[in-house]
Structure formats: C-alpha cells, structure tokens
C-alpha atoms as a PDB file:
ATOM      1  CA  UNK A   1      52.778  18.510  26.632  1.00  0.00           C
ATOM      2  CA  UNK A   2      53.968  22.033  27.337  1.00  0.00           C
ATOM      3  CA  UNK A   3      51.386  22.194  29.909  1.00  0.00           C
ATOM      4  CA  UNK A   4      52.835  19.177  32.061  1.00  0.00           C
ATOM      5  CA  UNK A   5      56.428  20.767  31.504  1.00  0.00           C
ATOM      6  CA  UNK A   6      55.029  23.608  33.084  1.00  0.00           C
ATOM      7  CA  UNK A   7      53.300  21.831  35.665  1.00  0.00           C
ATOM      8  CA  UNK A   8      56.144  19.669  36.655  1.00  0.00           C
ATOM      9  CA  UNK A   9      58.637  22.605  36.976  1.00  0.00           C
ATOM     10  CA  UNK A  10      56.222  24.493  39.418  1.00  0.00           C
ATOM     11  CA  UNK A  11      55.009  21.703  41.429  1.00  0.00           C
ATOM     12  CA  UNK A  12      58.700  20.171  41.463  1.00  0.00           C
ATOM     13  CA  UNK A  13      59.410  22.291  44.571  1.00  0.00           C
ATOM     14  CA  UNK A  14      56.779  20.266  46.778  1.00  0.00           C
ATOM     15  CA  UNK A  15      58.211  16.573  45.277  1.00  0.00           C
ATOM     16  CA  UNK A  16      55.087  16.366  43.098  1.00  0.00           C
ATOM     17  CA  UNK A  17      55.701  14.755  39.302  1.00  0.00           C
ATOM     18  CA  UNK A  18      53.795  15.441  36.395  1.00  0.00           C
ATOM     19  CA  UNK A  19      53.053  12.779  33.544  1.00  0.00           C
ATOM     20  CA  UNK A  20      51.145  13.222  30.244  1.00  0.00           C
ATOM     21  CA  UNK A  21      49.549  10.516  28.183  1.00  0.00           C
ATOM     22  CA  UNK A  22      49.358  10.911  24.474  1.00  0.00           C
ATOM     23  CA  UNK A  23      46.810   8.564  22.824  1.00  0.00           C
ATOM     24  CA  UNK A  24      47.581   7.767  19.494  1.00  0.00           C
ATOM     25  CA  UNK A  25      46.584   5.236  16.803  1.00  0.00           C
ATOM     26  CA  UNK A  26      46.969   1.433  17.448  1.00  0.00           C
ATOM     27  CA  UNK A  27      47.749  -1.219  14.734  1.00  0.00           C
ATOM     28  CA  UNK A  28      43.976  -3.100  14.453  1.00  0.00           C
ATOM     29  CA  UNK A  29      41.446  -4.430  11.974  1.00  0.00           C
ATOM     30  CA  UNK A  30      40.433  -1.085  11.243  1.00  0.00           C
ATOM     31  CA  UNK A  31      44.111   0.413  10.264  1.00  0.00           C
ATOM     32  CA  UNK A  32      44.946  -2.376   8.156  1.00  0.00           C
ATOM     33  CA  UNK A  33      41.979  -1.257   6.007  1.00  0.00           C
ATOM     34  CA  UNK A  34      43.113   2.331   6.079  1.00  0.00           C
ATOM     35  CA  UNK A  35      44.511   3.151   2.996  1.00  0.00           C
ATOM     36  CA  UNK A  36      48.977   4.131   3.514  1.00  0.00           C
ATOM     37  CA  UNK A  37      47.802   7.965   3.436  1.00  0.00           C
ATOM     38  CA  UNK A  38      45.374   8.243   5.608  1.00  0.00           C
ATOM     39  CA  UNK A  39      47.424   6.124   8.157  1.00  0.00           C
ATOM     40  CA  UNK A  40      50.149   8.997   8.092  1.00  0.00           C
ATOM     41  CA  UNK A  41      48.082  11.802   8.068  1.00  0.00           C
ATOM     42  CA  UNK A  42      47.700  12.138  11.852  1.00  0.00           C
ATOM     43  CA  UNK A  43      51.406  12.109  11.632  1.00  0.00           C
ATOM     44  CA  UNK A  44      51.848  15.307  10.169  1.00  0.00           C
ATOM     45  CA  UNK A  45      50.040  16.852  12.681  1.00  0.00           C
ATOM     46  CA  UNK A  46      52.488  15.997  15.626  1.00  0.00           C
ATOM     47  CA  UNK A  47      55.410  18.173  15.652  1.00  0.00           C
ATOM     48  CA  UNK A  48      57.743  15.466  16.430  1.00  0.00           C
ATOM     49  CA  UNK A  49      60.484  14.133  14.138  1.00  0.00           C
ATOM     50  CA  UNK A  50      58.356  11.275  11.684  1.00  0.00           C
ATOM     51  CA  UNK A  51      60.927   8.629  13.284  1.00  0.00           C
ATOM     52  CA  UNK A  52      59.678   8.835  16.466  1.00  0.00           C
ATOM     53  CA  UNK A  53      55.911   8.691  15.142  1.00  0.00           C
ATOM     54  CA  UNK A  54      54.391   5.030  14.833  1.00  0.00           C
ATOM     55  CA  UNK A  55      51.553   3.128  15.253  1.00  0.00           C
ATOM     56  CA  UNK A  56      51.430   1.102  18.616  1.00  0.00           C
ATOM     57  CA  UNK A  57      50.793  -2.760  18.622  1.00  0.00           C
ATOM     58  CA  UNK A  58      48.169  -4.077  21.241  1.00  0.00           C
ATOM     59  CA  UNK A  59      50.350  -6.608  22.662  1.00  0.00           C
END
C-alpha cells in the first residue's frame, strides 16, 4: 500500500489515480471449518487496527 501512496502522489500531477486491491480471506465452506485461531492468524500479520480486520462475505 505504500507503494500506491507513492505512486498516486507522483503521478497526481498528470490527473492519473492510483488504487490497490488487498485480497483477503472470504467467509466459505472452508473457513467455517477453520478452527477460531487459525482464522485470526492472518490478522496479526496486517498492521491495521484488529477492528478494521474481517472476513468478507461473498454476497
């Protein structure tokens, strides 16, 4: 994400914007098996506040 901050404040100049995707884990089959740890492990590894952290929903 630092990267696109970057990018967007040197390419603002020319009226070119910058977007980042950030994939993430998505409530499924397969999570609802995962056991409460392992579904909040990937969490610990974003360096965001653990509020703003959740698993999407595929609707």
């Amino acid at each position: 994400m630092r990267f696109t901050k970057a990018l967007a404040k040197e390419l603002d100049r020319f009226g070119v914007q910058a977007n980042v995707v950030a994939p993430g884990m998505a409530e499924s089959d397969m999570t609802a098996r995962m056991s409460d740890k392992a579904r909040t492990k990937p969490a610990d590894a974003i360096p965001l506040p653990a509020s703003a952290w959740r698993l999407s929903s595929p609707s």
